[in-house]
N, C-alpha and C. Protein backbone atom coordinates (compact mmCIF):
# COMPACT_ATOMS: atom_id res chain seq x y z
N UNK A 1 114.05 65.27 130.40
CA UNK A 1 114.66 65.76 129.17
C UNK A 1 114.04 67.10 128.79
N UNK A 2 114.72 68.05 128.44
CA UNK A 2 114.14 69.58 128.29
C UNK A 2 113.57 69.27 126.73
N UNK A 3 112.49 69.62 126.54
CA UNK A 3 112.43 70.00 124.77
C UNK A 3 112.85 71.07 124.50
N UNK A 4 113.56 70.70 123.34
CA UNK A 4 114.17 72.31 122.56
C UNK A 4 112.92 73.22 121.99
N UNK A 5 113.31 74.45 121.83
CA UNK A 5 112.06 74.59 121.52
C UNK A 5 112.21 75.19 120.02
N UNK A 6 110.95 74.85 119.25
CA UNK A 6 111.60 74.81 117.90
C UNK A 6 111.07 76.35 117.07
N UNK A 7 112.52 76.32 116.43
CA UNK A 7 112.65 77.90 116.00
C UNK A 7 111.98 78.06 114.88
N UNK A 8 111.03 78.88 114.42
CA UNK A 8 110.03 79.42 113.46
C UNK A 8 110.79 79.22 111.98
N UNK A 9 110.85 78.84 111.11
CA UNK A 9 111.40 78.76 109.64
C UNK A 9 110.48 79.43 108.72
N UNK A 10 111.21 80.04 107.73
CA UNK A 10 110.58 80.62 106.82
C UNK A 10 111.62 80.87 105.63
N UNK A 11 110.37 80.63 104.76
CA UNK A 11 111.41 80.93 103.19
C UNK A 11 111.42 82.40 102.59
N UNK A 12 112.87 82.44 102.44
CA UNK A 12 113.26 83.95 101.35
C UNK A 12 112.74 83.65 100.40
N UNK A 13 112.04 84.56 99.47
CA UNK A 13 111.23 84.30 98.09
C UNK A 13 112.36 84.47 97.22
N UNK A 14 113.22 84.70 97.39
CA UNK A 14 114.27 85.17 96.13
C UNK A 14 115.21 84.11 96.37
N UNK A 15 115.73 83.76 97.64
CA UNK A 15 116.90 82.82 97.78
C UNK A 15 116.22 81.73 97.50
N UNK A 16 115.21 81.19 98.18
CA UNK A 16 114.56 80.00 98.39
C UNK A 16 115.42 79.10 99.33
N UNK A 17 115.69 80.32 100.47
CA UNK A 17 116.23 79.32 101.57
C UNK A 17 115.54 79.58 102.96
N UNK A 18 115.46 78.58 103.30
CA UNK A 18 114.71 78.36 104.79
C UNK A 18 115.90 78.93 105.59
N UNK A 19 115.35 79.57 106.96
CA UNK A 19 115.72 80.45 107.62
C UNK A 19 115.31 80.88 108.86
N UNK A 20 115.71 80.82 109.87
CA UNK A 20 114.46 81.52 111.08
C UNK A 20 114.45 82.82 110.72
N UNK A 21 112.99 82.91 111.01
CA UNK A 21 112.42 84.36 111.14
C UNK A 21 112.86 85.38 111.28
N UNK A 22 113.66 84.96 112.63
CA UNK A 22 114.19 86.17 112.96
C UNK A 22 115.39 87.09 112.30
N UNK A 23 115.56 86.35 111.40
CA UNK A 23 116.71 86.49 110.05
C UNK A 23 116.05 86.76 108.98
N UNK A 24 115.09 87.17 109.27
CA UNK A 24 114.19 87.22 107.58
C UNK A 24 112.99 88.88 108.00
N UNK A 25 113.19 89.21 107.16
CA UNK A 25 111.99 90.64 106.84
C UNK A 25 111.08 90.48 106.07
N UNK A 26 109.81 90.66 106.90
CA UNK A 26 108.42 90.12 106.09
C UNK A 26 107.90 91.61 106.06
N UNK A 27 107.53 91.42 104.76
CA UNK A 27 106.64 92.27 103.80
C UNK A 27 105.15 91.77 103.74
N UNK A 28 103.80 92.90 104.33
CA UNK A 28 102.89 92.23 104.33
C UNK A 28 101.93 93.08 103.16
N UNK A 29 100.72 92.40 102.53
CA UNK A 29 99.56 93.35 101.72
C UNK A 29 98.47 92.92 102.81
N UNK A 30 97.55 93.70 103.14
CA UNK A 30 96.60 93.53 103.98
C UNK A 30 95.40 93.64 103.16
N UNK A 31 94.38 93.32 103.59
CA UNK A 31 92.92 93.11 103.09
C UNK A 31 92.66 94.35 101.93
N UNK A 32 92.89 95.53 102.57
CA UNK A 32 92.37 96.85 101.90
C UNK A 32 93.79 97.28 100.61
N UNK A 33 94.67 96.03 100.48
CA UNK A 33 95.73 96.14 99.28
C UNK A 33 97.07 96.73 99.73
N UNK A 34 97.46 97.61 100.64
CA UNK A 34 98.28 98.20 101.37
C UNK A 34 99.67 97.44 101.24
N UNK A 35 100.51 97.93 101.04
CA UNK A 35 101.57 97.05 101.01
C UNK A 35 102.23 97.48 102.06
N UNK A 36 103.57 96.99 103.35
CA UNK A 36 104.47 97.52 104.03
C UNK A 36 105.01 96.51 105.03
N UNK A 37 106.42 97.05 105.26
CA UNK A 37 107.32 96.38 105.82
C UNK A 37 106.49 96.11 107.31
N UNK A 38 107.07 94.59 107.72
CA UNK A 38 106.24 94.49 109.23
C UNK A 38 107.61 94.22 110.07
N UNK A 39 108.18 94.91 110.84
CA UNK A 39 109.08 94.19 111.85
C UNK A 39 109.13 93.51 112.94
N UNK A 40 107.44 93.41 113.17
CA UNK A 40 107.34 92.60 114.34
C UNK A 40 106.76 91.30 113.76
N UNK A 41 106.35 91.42 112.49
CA UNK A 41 106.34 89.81 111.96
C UNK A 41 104.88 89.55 112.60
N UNK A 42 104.36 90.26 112.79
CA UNK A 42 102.56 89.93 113.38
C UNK A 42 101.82 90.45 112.97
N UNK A 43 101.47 91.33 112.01
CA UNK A 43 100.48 91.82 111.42
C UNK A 43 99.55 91.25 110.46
N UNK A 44 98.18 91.12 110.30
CA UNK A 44 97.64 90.48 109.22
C UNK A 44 97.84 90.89 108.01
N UNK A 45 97.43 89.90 106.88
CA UNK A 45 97.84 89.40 105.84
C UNK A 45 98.51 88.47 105.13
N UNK A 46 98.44 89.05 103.89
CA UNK A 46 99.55 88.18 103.12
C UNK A 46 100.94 88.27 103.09
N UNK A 47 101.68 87.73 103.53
CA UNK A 47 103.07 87.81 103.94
C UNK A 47 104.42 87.03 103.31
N UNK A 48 105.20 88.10 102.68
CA UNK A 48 105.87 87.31 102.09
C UNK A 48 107.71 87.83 102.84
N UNK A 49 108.53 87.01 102.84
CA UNK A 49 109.72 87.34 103.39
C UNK A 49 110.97 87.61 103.14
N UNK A 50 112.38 88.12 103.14
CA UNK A 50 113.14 88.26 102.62
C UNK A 50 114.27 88.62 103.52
N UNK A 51 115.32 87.77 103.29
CA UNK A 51 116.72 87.83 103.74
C UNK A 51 117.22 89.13 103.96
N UNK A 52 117.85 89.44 104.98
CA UNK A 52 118.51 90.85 105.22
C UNK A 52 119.79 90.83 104.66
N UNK A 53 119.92 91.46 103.56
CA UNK A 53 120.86 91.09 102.81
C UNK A 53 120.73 92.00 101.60
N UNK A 54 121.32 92.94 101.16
CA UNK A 54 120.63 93.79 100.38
C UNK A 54 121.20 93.72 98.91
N UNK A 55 121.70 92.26 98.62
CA UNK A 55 121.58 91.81 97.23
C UNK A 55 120.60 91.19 97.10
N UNK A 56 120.08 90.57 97.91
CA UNK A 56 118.36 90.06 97.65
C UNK A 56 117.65 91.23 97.54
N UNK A 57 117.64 92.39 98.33
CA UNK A 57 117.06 93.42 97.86
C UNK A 57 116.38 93.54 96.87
N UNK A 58 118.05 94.12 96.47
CA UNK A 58 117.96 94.38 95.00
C UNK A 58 117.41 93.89 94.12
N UNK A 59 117.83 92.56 94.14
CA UNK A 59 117.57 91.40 93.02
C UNK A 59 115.77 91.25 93.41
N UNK A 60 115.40 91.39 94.37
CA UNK A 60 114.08 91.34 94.44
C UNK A 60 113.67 92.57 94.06
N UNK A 61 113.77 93.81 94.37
CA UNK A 61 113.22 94.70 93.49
C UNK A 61 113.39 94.56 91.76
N UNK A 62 114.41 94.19 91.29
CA UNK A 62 114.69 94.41 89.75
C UNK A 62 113.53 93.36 89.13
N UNK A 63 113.51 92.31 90.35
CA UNK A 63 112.81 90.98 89.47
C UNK A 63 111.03 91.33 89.79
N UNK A 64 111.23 91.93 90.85
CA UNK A 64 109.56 92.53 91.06
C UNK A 64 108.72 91.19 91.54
N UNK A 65 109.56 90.15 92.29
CA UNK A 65 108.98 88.90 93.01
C UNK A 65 108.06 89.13 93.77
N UNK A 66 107.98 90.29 94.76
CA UNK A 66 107.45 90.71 95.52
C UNK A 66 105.87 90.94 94.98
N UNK A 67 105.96 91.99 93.95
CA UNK A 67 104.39 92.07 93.52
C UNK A 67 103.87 90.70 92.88
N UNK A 68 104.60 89.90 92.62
CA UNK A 68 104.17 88.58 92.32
C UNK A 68 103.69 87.91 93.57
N UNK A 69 104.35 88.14 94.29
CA UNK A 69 104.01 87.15 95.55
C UNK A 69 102.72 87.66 96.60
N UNK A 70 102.82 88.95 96.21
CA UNK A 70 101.52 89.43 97.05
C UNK A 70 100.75 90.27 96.78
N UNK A 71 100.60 89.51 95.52
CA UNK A 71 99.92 89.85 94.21
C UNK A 71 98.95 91.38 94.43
N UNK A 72 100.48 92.28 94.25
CA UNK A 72 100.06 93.91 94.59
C UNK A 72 101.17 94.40 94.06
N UNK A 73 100.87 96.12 93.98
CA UNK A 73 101.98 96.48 93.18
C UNK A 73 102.82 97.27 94.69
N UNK A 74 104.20 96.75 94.35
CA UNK A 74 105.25 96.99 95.80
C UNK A 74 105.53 98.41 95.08
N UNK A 75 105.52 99.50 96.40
CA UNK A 75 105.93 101.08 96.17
C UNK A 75 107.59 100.75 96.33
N UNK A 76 108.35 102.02 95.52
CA UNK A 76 109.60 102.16 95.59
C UNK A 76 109.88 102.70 97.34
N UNK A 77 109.14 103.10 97.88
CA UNK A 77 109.36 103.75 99.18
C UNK A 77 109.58 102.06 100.30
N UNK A 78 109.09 101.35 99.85
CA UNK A 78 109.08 99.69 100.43
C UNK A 78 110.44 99.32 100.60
N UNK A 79 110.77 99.55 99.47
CA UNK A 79 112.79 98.69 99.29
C UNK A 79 113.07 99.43 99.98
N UNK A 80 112.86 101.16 99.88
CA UNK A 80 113.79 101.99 100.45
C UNK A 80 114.04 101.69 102.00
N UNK A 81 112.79 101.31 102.74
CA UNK A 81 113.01 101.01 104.03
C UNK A 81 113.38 99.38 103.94
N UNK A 82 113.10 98.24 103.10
CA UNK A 82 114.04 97.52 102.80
C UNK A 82 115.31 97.51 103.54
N UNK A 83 115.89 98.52 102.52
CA UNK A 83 117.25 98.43 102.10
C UNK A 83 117.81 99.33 103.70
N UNK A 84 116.94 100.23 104.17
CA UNK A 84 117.41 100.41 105.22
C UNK A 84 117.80 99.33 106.56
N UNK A 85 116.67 98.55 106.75
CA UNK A 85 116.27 97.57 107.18
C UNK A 85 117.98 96.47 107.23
N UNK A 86 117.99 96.45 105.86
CA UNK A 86 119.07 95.38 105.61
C UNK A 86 120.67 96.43 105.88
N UNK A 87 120.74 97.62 105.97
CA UNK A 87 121.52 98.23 106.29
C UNK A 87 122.17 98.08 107.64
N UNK A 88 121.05 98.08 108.36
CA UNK A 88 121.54 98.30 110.28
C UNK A 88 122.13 97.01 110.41
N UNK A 89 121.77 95.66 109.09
CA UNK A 89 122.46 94.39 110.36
C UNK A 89 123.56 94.24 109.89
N UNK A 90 124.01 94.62 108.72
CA UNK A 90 126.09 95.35 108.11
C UNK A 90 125.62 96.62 107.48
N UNK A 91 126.49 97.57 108.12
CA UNK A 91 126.48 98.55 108.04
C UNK A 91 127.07 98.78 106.90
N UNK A 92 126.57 99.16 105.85
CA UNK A 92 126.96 99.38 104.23
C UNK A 92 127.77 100.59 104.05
N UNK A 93 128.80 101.10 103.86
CA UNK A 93 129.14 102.65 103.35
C UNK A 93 129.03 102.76 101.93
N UNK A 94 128.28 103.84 101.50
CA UNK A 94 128.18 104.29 100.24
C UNK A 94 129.14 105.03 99.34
């Protein structure tokens, strides 16, 4: 019998929905306070995640979950690559 092999889950802080990883964009703060987007999902720290989807974005920037969650203050330059981030997987026209 093959084992499946089991896919990484993680929760959106804003949706509060479980998700594989690989569907989700983690935001890390590292030791020295640093805040920034990780796309390979391996970097140390505190790590918090978020749906590619750029009404969570949003709604996570307005609600400022983020500096709650990793308990730091998130730069506006963060969403911006965010929102880029959540751009490439539907291509948004402005």
């Amino acid at each position: 019998m093959v084992k499946k092999k089991k896919i990484p889950q993680r929760k959106c802080v804003v949706t509060n929905e479980m998700k594989p990883k690989k569907e989700l964009i983690r935001i890390v703060r590292n030791k020295e306070g640093e805040v920034f987007v990780d796309p390979t999902g391996k970097k140390n720290g505190r790590g918090a995640y978020l749906s590619r989807d750029m009404d969570v974005i949003i709604k996570a920037e307005k609600s400022g979950i983020l500096n709650r969650q990793l308990d730091a203050e998130v730069d506006a330059s963060i969403y911006e690559d965010l929102k880029q981030l959540a751009g490439e997987g539907s291509k948004n026209e402005k």
